[in-house]
C-alpha atoms as a PDB file:
ATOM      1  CA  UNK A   1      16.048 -18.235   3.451  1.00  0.00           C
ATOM      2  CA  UNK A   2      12.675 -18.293   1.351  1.00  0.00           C
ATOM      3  CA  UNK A   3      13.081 -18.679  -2.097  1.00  0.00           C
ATOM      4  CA  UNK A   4      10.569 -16.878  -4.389  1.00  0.00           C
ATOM      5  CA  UNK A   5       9.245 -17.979  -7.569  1.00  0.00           C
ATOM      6  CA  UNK A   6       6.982 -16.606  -9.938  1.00  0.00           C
ATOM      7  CA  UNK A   7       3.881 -18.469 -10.918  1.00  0.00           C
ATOM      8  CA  UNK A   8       1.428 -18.054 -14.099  1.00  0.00           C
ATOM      9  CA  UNK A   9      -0.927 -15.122 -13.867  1.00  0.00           C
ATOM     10  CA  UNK A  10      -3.912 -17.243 -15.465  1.00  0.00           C
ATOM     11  CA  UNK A  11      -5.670 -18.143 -12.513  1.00  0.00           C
ATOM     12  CA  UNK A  12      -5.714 -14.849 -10.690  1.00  0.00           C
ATOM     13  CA  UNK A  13      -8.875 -13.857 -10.408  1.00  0.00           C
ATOM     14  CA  UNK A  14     -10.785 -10.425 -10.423  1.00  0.00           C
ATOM     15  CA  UNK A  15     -13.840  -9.827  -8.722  1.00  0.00           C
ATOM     16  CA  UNK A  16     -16.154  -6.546  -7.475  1.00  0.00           C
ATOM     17  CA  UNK A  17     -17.412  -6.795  -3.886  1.00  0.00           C
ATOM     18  CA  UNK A  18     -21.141  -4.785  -3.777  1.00  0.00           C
ATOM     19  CA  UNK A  19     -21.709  -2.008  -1.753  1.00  0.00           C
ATOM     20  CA  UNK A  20     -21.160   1.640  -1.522  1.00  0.00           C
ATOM     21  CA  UNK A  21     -18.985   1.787  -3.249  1.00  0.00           C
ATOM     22  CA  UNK A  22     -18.452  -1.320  -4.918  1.00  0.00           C
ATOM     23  CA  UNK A  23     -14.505  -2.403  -4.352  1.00  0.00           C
ATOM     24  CA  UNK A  24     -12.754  -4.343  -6.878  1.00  0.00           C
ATOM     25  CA  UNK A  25      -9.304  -6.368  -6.058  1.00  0.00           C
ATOM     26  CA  UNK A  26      -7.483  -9.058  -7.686  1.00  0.00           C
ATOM     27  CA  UNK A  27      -7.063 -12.821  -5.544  1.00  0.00           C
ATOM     28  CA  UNK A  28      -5.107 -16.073  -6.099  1.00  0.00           C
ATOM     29  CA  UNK A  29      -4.589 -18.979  -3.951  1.00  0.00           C
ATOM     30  CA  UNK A  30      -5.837 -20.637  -0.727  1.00  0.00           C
ATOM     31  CA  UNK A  31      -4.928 -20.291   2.639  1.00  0.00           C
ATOM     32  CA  UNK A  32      -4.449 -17.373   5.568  1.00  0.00           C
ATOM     33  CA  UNK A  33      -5.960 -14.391   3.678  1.00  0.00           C
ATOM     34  CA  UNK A  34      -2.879 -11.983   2.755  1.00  0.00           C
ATOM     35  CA  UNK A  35      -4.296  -8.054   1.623  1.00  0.00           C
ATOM     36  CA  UNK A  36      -2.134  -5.439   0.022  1.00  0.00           C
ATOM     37  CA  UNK A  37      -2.638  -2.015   0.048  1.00  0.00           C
ATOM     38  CA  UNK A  38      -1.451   0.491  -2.686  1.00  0.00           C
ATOM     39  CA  UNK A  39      -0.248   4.119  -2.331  1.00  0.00           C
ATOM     40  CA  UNK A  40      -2.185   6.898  -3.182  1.00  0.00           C
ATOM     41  CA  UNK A  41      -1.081   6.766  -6.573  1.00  0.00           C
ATOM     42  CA  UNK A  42      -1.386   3.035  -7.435  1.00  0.00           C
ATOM     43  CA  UNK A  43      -3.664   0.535  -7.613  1.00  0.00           C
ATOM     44  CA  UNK A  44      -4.158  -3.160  -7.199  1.00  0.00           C
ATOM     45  CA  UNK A  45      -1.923  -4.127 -10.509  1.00  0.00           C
ATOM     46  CA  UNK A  46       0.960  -2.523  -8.736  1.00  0.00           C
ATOM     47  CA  UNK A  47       0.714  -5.849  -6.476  1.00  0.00           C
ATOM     48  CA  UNK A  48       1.148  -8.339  -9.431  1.00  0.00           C
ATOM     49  CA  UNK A  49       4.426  -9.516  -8.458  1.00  0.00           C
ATOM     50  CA  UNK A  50       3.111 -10.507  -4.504  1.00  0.00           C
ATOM     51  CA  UNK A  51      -0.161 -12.086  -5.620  1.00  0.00           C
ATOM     52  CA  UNK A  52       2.266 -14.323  -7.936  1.00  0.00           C
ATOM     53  CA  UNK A  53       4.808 -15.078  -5.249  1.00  0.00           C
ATOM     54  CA  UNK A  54       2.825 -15.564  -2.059  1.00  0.00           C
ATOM     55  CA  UNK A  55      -0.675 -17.469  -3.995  1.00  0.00           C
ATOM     56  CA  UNK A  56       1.116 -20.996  -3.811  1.00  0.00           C
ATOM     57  CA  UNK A  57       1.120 -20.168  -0.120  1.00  0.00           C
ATOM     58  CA  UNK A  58      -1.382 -17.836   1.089  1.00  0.00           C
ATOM     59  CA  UNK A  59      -4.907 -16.112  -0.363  1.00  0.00           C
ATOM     60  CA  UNK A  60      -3.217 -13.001  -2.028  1.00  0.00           C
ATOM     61  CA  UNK A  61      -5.442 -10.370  -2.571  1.00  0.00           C
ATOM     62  CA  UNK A  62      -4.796  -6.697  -3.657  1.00  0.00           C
ATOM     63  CA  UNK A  63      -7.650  -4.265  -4.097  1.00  0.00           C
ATOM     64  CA  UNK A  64      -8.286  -1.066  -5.658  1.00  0.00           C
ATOM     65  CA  UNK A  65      -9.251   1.639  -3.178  1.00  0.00           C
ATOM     66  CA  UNK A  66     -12.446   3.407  -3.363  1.00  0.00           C
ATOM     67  CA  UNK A  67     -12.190   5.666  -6.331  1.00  0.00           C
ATOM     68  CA  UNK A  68      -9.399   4.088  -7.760  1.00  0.00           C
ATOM     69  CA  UNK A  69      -8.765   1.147 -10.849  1.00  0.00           C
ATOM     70  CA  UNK A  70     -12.351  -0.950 -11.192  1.00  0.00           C
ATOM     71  CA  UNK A  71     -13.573   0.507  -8.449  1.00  0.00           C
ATOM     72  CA  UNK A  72     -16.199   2.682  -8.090  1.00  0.00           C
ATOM     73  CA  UNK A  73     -16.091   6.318  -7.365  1.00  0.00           C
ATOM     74  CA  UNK A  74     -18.402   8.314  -5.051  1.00  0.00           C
ATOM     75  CA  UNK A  75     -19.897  11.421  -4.653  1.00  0.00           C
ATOM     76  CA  UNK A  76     -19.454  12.351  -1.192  1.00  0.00           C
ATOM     77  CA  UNK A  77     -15.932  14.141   0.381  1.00  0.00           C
ATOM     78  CA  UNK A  78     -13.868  11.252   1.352  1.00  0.00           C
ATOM     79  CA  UNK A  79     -13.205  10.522   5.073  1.00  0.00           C
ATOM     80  CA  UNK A  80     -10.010   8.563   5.490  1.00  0.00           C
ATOM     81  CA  UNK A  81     -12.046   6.315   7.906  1.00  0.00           C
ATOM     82  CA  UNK A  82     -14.220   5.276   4.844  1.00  0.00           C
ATOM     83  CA  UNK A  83     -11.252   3.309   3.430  1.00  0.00           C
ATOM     84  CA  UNK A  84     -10.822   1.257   7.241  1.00  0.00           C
ATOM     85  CA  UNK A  85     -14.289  -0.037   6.575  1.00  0.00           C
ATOM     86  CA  UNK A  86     -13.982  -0.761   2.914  1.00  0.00           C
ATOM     87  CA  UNK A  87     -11.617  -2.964   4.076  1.00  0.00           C
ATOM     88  CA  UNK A  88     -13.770  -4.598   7.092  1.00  0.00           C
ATOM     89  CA  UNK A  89     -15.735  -5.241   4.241  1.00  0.00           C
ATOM     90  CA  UNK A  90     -13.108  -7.074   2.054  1.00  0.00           C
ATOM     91  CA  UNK A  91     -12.814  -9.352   4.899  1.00  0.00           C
ATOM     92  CA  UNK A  92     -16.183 -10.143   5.412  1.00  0.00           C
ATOM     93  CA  UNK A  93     -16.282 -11.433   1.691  1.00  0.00           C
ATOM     94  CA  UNK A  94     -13.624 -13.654   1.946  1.00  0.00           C
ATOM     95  CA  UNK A  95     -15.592 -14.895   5.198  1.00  0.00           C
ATOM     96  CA  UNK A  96     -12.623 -14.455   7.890  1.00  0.00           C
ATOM     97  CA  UNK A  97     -12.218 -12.729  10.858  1.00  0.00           C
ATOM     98  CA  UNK A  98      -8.577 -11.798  10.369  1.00  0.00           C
ATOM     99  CA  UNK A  99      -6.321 -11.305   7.906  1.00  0.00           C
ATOM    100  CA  UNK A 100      -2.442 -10.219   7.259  1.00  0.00           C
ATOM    101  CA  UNK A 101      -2.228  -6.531   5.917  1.00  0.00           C
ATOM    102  CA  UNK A 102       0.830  -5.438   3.770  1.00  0.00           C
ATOM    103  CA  UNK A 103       0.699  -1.513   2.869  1.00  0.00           C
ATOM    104  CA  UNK A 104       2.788   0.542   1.126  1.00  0.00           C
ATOM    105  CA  UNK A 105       2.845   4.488   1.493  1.00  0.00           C
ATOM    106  CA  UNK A 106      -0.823   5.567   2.029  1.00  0.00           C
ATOM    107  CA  UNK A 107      -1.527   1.680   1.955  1.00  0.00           C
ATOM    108  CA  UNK A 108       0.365   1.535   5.548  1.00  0.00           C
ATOM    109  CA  UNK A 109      -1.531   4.590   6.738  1.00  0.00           C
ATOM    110  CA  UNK A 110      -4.620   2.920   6.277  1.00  0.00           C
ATOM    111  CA  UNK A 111      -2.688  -0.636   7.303  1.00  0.00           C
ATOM    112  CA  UNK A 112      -2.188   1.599  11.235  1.00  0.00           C
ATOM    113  CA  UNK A 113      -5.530   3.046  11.221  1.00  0.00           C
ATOM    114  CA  UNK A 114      -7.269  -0.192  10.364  1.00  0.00           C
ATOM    115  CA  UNK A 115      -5.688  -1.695  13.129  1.00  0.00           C
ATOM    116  CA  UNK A 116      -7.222   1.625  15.743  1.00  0.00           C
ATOM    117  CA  UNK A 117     -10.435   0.316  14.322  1.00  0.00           C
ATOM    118  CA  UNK A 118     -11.023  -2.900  14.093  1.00  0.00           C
ATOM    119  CA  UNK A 119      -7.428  -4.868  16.122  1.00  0.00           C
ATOM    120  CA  UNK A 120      -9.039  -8.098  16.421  1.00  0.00           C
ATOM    121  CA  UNK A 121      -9.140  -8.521  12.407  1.00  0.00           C
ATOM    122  CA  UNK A 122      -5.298  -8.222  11.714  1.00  0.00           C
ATOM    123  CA  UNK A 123      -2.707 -10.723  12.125  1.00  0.00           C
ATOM    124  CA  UNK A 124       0.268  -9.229  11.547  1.00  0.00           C
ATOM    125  CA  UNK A 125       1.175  -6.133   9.551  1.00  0.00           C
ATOM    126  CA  UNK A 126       4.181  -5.576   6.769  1.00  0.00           C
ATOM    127  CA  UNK A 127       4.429  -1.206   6.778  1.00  0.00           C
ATOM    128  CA  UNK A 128       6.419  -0.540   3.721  1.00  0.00           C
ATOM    129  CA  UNK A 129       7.735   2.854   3.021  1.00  0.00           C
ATOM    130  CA  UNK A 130       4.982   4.594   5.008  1.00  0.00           C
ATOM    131  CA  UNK A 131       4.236   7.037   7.695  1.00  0.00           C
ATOM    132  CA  UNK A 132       1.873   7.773  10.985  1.00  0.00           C
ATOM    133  CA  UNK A 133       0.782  10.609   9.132  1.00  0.00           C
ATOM    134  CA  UNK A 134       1.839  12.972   5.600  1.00  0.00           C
ATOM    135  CA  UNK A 135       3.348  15.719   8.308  1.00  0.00           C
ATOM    136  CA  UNK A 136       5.359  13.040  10.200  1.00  0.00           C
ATOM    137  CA  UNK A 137       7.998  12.704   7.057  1.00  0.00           C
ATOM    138  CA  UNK A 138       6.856  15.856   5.221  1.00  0.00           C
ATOM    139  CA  UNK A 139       7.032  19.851   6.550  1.00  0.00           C
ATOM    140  CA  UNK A 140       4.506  21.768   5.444  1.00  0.00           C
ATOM    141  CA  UNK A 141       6.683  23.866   2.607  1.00  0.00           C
ATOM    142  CA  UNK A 142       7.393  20.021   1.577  1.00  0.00           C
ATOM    143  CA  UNK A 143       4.312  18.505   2.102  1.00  0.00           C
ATOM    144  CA  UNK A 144       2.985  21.877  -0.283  1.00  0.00           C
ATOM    145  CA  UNK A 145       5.549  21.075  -2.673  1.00  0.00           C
ATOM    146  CA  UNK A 146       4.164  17.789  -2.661  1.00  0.00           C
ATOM    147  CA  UNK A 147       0.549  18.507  -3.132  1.00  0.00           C
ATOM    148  CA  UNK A 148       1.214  21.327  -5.723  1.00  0.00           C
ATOM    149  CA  UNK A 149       3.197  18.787  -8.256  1.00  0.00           C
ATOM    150  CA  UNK A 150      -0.314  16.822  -8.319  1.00  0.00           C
ATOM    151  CA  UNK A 151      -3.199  19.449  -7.808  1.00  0.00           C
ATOM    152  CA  UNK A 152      -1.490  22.121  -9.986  1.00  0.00           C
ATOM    153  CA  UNK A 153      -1.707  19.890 -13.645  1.00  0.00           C
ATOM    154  CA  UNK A 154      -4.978  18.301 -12.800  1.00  0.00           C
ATOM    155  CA  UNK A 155      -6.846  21.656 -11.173  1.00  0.00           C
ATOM    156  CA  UNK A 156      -5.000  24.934 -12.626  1.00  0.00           C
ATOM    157  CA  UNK A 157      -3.872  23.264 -15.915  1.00  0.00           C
ATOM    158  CA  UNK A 158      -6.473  20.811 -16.495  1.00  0.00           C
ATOM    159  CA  UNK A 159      -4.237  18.275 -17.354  1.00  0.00           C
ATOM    160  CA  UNK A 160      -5.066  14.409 -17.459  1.00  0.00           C
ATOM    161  CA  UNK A 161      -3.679  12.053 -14.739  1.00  0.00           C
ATOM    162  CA  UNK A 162      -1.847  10.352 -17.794  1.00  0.00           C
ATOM    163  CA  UNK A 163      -0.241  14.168 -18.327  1.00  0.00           C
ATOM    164  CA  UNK A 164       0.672  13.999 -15.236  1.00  0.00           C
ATOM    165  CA  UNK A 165       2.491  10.835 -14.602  1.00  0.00           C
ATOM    166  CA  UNK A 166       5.488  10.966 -15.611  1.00  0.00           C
ATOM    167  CA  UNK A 167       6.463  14.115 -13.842  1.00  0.00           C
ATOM    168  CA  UNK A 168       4.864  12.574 -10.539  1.00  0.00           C
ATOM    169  CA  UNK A 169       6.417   8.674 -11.122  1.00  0.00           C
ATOM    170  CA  UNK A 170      10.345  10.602 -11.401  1.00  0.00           C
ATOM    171  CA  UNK A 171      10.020  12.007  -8.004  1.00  0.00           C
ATOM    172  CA  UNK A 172       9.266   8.206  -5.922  1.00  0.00           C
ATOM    173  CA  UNK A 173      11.078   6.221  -7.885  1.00  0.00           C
ATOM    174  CA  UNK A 174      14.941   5.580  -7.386  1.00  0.00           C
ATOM    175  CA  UNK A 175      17.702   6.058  -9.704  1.00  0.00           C
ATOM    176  CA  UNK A 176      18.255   2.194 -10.832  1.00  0.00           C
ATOM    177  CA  UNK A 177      14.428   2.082 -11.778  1.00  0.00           C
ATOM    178  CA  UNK A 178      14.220  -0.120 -15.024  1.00  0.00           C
ATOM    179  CA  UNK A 179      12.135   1.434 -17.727  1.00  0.00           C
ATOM    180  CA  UNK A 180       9.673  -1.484 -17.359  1.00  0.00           C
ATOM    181  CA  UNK A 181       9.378  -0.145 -13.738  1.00  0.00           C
ATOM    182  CA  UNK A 182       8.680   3.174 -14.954  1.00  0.00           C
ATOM    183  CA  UNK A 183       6.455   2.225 -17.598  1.00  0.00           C
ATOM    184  CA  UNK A 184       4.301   0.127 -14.388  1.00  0.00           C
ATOM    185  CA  UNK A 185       4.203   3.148 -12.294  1.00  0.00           C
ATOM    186  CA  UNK A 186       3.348   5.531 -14.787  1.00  0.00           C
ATOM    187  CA  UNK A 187       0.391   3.538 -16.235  1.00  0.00           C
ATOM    188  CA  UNK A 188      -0.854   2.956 -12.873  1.00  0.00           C
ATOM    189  CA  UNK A 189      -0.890   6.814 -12.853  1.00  0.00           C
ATOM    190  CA  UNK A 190      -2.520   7.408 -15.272  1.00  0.00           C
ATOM    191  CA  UNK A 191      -5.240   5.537 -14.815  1.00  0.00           C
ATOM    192  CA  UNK A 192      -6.519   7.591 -11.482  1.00  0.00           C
ATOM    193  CA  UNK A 193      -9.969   8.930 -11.773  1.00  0.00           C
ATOM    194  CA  UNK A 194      -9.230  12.636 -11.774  1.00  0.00           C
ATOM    195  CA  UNK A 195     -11.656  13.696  -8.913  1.00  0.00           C
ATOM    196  CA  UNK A 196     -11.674  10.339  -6.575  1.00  0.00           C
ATOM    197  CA  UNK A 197      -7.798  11.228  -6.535  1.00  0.00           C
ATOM    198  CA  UNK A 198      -8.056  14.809  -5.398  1.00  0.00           C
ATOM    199  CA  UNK A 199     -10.560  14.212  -2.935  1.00  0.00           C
ATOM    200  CA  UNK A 200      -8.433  11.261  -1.464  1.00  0.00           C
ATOM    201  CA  UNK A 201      -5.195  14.160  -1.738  1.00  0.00           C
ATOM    202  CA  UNK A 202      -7.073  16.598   0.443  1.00  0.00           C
ATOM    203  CA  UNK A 203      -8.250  13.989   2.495  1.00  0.00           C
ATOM    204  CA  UNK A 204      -4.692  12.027   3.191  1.00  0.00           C
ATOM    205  CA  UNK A 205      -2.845  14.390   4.104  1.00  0.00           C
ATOM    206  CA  UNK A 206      -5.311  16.088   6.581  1.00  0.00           C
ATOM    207  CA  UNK A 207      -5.885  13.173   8.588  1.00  0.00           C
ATOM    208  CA  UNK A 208      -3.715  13.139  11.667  1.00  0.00           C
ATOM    209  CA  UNK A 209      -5.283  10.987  14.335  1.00  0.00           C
ATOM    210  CA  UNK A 210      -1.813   8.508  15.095  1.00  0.00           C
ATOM    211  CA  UNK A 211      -2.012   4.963  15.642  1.00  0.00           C
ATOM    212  CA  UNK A 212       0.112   4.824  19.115  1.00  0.00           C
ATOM    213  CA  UNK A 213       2.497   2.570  17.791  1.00  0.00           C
ATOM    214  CA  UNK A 214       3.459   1.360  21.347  1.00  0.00           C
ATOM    215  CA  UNK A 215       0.368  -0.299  21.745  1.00  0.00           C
ATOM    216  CA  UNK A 216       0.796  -2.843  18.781  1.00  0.00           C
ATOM    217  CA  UNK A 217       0.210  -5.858  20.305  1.00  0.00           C
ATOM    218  CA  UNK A 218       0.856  -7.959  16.843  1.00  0.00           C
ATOM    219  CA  UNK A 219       3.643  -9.202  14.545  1.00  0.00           C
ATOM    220  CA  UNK A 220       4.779  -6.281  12.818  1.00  0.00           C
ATOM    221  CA  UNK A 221       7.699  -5.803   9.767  1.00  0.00           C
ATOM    222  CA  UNK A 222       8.752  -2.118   8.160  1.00  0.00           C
ATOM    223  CA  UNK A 223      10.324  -2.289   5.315  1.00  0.00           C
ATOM    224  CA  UNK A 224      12.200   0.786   4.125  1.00  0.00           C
ATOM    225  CA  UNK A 225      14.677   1.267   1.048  1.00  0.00           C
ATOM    226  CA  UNK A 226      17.732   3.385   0.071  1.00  0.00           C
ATOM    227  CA  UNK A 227      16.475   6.394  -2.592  1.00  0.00           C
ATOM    228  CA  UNK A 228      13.121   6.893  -0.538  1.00  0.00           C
ATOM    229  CA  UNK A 229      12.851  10.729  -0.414  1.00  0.00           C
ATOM    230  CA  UNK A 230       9.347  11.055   0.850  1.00  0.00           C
ATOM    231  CA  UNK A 231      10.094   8.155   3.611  1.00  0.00           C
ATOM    232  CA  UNK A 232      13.511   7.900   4.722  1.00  0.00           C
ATOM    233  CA  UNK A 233      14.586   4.767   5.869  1.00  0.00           C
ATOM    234  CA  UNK A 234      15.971   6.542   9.616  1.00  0.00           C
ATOM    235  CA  UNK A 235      12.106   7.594   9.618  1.00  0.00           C
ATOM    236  CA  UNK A 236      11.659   3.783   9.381  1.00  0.00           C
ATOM    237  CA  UNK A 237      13.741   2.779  12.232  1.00  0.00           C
ATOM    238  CA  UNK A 238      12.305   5.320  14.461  1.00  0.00           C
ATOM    239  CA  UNK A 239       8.912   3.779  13.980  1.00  0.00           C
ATOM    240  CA  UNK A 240      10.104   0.204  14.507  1.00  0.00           C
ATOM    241  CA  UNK A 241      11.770   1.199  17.853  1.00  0.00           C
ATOM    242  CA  UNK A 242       8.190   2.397  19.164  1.00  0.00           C
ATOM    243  CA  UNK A 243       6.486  -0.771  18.099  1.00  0.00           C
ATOM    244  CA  UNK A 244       6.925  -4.241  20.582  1.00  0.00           C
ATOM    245  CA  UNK A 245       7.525  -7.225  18.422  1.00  0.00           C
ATOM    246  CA  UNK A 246       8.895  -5.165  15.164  1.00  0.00           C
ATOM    247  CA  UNK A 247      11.289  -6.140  12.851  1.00  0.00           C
ATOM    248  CA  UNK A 248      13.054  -3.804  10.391  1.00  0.00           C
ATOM    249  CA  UNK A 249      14.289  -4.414   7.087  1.00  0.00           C
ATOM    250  CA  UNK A 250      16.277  -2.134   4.791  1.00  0.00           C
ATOM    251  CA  UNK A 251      16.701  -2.549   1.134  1.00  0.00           C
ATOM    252  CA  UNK A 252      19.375  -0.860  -1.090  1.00  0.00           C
ATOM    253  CA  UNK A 253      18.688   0.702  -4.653  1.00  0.00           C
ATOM    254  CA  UNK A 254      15.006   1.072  -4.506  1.00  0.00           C
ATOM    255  CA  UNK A 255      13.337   4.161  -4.224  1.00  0.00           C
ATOM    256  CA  UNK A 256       9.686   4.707  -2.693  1.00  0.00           C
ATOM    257  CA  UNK A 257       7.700   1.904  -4.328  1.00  0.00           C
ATOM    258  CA  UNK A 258      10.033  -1.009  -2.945  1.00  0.00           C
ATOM    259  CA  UNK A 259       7.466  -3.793  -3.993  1.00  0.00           C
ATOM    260  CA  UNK A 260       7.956  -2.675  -7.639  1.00  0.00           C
ATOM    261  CA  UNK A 261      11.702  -1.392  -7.942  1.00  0.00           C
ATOM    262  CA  UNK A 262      12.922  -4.606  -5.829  1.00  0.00           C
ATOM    263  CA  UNK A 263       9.934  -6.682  -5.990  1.00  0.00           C
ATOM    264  CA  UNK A 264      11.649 -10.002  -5.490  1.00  0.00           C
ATOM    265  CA  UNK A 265      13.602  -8.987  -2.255  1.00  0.00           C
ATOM    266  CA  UNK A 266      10.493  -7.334  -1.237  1.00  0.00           C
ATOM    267  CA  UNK A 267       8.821 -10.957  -1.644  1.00  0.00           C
ATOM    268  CA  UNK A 268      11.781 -12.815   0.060  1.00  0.00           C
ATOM    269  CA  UNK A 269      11.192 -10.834   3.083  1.00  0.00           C
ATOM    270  CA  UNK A 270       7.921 -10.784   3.132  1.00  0.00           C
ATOM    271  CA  UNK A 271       7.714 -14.984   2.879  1.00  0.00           C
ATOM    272  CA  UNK A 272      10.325 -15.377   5.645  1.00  0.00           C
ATOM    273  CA  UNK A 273       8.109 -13.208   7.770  1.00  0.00           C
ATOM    274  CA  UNK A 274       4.969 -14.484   7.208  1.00  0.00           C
ATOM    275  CA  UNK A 275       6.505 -18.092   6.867  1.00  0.00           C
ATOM    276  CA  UNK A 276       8.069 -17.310  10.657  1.00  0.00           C
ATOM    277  CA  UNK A 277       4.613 -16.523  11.917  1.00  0.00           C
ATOM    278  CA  UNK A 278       3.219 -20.161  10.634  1.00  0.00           C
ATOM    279  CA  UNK A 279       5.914 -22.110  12.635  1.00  0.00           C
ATOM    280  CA  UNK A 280       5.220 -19.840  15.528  1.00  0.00           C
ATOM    281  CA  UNK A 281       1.743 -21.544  15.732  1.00  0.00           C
ATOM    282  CA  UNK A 282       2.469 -25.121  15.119  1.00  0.00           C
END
């Protein structure tokens, strides 16, 4: 068993890679290149805990998305393809040719599609409470239901992202979510740029091209929790069975953001797997 401790946040560092858009992301430590991915309502500060716990180890890194946190928007429709080769290009900056990808929600969607792209640049992959695609877990009255509780404040209403958090952080998170957790969540919400996320809605959950999962050819771990409503954990498994060289983990009293609501079981698990992979190639 790994044991995870938590480290000073001093010497994480923040930097903006150029180009079009510029992408911002948060790094600590030395070592194989580790990138996490946030949800489509999250950003790279959501990742605090796992830059802490894996930096003593690994190069942690978690960015912010096009259009999301410090980095900057655009003013083109998004293609979901766009955020594949934003990351190519947060590769090339740290100057490797592969790195291990960690993605939660959207974060694994891009995580899958990354890997269609460009499969020589991944190591392994940790999906965490994610999908193929939106209409895999959701049905379209659902998936409607789903859009409508974001578009609706920030289109009809004119609300503020910040309006709308809390309302949209009470439907992922679980039912033994601390305030403090709540408090993360909804800040990260709040702090979406208003039309990068509604262009990234549309574009999400339109985009159905499905990484065959069979064809993984690479370490992979899913990691799905308890109170997930828009990823249930059975939806989990049945991904794991398709992929060659899966593993599956399953962790009670978290809702959908698992890295947050049980961060240091998420960071246990995601150690012994990545730790696994090391002594594999000694």
């Amino acid at each position: 068993m790994v044991c995870v401790f938590y480290f000073p946040e001093a010497s994480i560092k923040t930097v903006k890679i150029s180009g079009n858009p510029a992408i911002a992301l948060d790094y600590d430590g030395n070592g194989p290149l580790v990138v996490f991915l946030h949800g489509i309502g999250g950003n790279r500060t959501n990742w605090a805990d796992q830059i802490k716990s894996l930096s003593p180890y690994y190069r942690a890194a978690a960015w912010d998305a096009r259009g999301y946190g410090a980095s900057d928007d655009y003013s083109h429709e998004l293609s979901f393809e766009d955020f594949c080769h934003d990351l190519a290009r947060l590769l090339d900056y740290f100057e490797t040719d592969q790195a291990h990808l960690c993605g939660l929600s959207m974060g694994g969607q891009i995580v899958q599609h990354f890997y269609r792209l460009y499969p020589q640049r991944v190591a392994s992959m940790v999906l965490a409470a994610t999908f193929t695609h939106w209409r895999a877990v959701l049905s379209d009255e659902a998936l409607a239901h789903y859009l409508s509780l974001r578009e609706t404040p920030l289109v009809t209403e004119g609300k503020s992202p910040a309006e709308m958090a809390p309302a949209a952080a009470k439907t992922i998170l679980g039912p033994l979510a601390t305030p403090r957790q709540r408090e993360i969540v909804e800040k990260s919400m709040a702090a979406l740029h208003k039309e990068s996320f509604l262009k990234t809605l549309r574009a999400a959950t339109a985009f159905e091209p499905e990484l065959a999962l069979e064809s993984v050819t690479i370490p992979t771990m899913l990691i799905f929790s308890e109170f997930d409503n828009l990823c249930p954990a059975d939806y989990g498994q049945s991904m794991a069975s398709r992929i060659p060289r899966s593993r599956f983990e399953y962790v009670e009293g978290a809702g959908h953001l698992i890295n947050i609501e049980k961060s240091k079981q998420f960071d246990t698990l995601l150690l012994d797997f990545l730790s696994g992979l090391d002594s594999e190639t000694e």
